[in-house]
Protein backbone atom coordinates (compact mmCIF):
# COMPACT_ATOMS: atom_id res chain seq x y z
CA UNK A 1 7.60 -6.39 -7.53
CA UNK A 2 8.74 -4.22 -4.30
CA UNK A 3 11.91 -4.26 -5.12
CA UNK A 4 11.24 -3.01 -9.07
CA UNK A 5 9.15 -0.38 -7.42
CA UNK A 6 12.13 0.90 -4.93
CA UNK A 7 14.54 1.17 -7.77
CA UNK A 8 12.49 3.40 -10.43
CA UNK A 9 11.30 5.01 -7.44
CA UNK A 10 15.31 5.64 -6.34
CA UNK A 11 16.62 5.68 -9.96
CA UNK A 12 17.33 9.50 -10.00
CA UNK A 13 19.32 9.33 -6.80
CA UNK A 14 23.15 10.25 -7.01
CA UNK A 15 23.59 7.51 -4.59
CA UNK A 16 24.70 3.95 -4.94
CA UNK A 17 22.31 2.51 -6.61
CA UNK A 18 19.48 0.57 -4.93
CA UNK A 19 19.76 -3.55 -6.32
CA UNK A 20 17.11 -6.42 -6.78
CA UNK A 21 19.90 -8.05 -4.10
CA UNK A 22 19.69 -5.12 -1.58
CA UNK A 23 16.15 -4.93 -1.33
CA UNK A 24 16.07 -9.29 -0.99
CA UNK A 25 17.95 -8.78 1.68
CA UNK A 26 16.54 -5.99 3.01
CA UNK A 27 12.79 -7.50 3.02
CA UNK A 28 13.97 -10.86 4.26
CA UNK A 29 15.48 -8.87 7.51
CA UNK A 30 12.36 -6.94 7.67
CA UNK A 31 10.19 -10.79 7.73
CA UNK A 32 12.17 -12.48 10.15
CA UNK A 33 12.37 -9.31 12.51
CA UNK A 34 9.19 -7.71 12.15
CA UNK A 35 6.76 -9.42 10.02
CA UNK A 36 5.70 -8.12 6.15
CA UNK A 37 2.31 -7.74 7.69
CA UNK A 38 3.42 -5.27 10.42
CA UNK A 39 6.01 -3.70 8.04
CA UNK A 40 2.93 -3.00 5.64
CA UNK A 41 0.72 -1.49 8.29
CA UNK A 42 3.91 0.74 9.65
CA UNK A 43 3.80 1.85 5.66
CA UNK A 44 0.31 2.95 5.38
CA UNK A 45 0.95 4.87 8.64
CA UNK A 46 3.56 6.64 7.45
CA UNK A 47 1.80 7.49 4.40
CA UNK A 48 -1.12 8.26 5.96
CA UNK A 49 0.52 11.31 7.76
CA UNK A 50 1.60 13.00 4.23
CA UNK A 51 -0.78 15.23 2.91
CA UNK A 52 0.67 13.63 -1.06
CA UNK A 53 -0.28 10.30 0.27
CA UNK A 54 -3.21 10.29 2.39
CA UNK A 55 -6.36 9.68 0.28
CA UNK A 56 -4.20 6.43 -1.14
CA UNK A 57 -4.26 4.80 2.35
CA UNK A 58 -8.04 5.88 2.74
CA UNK A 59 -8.57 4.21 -0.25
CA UNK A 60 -6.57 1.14 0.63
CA UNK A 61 -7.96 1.06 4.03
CA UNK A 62 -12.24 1.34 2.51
CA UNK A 63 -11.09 -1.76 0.23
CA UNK A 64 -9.79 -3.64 3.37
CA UNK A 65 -13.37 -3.02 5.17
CA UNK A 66 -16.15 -5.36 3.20
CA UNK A 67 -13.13 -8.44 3.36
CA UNK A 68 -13.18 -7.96 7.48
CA UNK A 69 -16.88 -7.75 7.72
């Protein structure tokens, strides 16, 4: 489902185009170097920091509190 996301997200780009494959591989780099978990916090950082995306990660992050109580 990331990788559908990525590519109607980079669809209007005059760049090569993004593929299902390229994203695979990109993600399984990402788990063996990193961790998904890590890689997903290092997201909502990022987003966190842009005005656009901000109240998402609040929103993300108040949903995350009642399962760590």
């Amino acid at each position: 489902m990331i990788g559908e996301v990525l590519i109607a997200a980079t669809s209007h780009l005059k760049k090569q185009a993004i593929t299902i494959n390229n994203i695979d591989e990109a993600l399984d780099e990402i788990a063996e170097n990193i961790g998904l978990e890590e890689f997903g916090s290092d997201i909502l950082t990022e987003l966190g920091k842009r005005p656009m995306t901000r109240n998402l990660v609040e929103v993300v992050e108040a949903e995350e509190k009642p399962a760590e109580a």
